[in-house]
N, C-alpha and C. Protein backbone atom coordinates (compact mmCIF):
# COMPACT_ATOMS: atom_id res chain seq x y z
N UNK A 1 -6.57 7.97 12.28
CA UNK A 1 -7.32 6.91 11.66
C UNK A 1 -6.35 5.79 11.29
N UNK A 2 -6.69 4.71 11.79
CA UNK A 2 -6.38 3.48 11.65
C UNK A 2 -6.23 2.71 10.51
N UNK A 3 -5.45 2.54 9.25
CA UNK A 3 -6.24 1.39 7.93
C UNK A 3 -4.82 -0.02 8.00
N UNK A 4 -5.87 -0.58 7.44
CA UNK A 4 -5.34 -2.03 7.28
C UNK A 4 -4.81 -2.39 6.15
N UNK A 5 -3.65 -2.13 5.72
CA UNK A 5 -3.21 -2.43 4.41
C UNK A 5 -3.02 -4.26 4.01
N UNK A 6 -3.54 -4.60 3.13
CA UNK A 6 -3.12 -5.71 2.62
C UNK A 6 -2.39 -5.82 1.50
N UNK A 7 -1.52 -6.96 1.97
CA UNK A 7 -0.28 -6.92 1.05
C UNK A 7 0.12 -8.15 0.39
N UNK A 8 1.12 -8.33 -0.67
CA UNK A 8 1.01 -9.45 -1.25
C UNK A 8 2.22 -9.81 -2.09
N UNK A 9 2.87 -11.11 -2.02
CA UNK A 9 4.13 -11.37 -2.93
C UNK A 9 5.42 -10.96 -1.92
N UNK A 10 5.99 -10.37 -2.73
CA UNK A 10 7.20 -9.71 -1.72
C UNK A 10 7.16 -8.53 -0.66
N UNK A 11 5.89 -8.00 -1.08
CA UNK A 11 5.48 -7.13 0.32
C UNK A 11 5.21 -7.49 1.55
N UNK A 12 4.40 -8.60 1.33
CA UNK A 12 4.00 -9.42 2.78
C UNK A 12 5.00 -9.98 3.34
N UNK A 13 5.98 -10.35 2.44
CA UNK A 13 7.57 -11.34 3.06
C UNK A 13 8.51 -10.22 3.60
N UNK A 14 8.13 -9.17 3.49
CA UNK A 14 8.96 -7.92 3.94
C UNK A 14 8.25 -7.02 5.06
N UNK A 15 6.96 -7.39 5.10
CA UNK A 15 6.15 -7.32 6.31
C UNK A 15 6.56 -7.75 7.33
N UNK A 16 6.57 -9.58 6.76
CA UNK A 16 6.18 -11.15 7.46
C UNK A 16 4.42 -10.81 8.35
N UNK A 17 4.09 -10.24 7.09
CA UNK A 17 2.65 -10.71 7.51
C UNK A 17 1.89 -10.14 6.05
N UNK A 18 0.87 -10.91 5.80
CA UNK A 18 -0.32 -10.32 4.81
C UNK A 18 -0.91 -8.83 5.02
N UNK A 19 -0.78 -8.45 6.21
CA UNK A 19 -1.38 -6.95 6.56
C UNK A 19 -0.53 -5.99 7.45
N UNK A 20 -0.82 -4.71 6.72
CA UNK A 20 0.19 -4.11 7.84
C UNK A 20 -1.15 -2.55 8.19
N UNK A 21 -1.17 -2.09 9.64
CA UNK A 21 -1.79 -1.44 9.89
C UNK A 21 -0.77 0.36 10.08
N UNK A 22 -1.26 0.52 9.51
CA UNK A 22 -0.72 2.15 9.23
C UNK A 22 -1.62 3.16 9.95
N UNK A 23 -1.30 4.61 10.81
CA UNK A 23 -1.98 5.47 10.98
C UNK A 23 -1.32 6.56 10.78
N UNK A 24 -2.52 7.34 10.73
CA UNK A 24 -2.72 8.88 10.41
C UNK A 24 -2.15 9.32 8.77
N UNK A 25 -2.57 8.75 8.10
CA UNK A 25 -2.97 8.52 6.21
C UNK A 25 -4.19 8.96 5.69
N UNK A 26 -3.76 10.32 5.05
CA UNK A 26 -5.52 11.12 4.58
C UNK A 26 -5.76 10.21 3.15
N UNK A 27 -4.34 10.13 2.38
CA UNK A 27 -4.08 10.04 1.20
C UNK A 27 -3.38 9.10 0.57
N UNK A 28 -3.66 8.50 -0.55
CA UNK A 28 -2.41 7.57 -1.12
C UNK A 28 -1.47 8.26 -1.16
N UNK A 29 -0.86 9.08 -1.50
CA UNK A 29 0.45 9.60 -1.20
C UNK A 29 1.21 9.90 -0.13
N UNK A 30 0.30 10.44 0.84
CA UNK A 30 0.89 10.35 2.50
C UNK A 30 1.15 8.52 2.73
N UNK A 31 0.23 8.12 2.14
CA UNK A 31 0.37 6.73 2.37
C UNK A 31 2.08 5.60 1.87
N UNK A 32 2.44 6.50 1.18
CA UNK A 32 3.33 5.99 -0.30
C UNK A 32 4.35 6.64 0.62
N UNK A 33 4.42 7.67 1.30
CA UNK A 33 5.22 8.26 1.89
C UNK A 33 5.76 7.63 3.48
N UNK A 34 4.87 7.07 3.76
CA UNK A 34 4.87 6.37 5.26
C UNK A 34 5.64 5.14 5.08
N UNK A 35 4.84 4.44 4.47
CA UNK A 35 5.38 2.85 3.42
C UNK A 35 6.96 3.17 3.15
N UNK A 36 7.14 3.78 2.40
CA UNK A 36 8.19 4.17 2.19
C UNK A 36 9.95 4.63 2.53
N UNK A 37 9.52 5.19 4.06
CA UNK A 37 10.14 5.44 4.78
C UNK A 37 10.09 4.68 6.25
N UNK A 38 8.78 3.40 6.30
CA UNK A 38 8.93 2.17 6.83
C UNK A 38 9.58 1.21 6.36
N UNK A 39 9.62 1.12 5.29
CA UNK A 39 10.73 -0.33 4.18
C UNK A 39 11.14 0.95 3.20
N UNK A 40 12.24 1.49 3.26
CA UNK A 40 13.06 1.97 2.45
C UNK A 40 13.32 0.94 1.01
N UNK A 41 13.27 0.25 1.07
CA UNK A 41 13.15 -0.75 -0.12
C UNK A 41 12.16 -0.52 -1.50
N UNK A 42 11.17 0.40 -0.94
CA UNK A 42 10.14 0.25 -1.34
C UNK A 42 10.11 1.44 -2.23
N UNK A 43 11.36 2.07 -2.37
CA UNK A 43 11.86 3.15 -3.32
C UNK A 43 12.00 3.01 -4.27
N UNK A 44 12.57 1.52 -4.64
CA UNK A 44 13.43 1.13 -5.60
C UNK A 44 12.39 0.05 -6.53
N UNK A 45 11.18 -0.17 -5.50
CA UNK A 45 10.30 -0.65 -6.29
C UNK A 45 9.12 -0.70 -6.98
N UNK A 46 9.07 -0.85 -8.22
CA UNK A 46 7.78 -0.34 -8.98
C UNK A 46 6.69 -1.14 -8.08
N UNK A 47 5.34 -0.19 -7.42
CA UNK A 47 4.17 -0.73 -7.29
C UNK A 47 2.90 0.11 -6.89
N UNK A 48 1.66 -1.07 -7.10
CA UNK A 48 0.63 0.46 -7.40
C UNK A 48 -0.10 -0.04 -5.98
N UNK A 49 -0.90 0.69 -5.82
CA UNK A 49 -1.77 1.27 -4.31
C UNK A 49 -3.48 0.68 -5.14
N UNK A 50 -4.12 -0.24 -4.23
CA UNK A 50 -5.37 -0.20 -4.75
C UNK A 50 -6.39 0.21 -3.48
N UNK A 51 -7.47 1.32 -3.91
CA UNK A 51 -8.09 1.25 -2.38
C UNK A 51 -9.35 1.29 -3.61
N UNK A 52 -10.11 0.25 -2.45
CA UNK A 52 -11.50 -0.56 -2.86
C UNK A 52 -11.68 -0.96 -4.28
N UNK A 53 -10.77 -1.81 -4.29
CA UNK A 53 -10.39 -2.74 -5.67
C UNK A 53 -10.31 -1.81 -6.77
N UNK A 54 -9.64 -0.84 -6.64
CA UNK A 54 -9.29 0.01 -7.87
C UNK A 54 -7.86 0.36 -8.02
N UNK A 55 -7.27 0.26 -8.74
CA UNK A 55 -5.51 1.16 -8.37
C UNK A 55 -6.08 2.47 -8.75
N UNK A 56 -5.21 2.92 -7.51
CA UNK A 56 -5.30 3.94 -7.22
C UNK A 56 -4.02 5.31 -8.79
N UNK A 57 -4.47 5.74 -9.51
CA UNK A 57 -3.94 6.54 -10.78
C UNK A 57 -3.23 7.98 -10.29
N UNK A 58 -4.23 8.28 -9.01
CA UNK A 58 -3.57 9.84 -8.49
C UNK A 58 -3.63 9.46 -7.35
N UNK A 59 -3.57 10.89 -6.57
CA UNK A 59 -3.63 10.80 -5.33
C UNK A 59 -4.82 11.03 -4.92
N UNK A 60 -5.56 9.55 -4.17
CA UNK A 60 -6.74 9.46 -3.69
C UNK A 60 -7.18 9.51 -2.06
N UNK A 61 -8.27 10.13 -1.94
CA UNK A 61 -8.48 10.19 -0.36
C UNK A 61 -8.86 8.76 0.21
N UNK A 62 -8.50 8.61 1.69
CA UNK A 62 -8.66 7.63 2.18
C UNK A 62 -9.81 7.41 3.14
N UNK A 63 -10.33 6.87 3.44
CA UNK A 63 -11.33 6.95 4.41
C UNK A 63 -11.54 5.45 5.25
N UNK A 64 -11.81 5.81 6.90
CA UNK A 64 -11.67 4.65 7.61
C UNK A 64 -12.17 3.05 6.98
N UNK A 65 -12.78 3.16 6.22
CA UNK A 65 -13.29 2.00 5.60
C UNK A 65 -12.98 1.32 4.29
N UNK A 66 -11.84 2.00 3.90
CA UNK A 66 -11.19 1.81 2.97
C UNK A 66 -10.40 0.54 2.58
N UNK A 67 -10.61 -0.10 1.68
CA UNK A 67 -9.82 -1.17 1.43
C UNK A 67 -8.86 -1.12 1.17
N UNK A 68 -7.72 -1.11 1.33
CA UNK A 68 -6.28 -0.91 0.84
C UNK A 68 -5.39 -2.40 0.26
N UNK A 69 -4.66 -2.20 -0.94
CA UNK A 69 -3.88 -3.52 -1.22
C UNK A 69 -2.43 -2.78 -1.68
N UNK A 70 -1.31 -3.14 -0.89
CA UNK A 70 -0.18 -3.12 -2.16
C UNK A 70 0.11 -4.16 -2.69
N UNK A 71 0.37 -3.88 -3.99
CA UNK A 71 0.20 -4.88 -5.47
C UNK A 71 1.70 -4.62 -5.69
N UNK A 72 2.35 -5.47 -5.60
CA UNK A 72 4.25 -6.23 -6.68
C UNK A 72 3.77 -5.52 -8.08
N UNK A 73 4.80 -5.64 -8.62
CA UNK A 73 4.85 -5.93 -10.00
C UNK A 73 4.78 -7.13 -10.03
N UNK A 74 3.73 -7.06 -11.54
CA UNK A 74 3.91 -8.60 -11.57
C UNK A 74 4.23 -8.82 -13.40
N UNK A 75 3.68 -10.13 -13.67
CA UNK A 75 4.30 -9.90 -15.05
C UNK A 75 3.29 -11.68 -15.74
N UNK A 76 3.34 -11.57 -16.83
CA UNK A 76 2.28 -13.10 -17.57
C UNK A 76 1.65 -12.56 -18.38
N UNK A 77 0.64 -13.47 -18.62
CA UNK A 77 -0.64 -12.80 -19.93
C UNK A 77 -1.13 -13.60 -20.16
């Protein structure tokens, strides 16, 4: 299964694109794991997983229709 991650801030500039397409991801954590060991960078940096406008708190299942975002840290108020 195919998903379309959208990305944003310094993720996308480390992409060089707004979306990156990932396969064979049941889970945010398989997901966190893939990401991860595609931009090694991404170890060192705090960020959360949102699928269908929610951050994701545990490890959530994924499903082909899933909205996916990685979210920077960010910081304001």
């Amino acid at each position: 299964m195919a998903l379309i991650i959208r990305l944003f801030g310094q993720f996308a500039e480390m992409a060089g694109s707004q979306t990156l397409e990932v396969d064979q991801v049941a889970d945010t954590d398989a997901l966190r794991r893939k990401l991860e060991t595609m931009f090694p960078s991404l170890q060192s940096i705090p960020y959360l997983v949102a699928v269908d406008k929610d951050v994701a708190t545990g490890n959530t299942v994924l499903q082909p229709s899933s909205v996916i975002a990685l979210l920077p840290p960010y910081s304001g108020g």
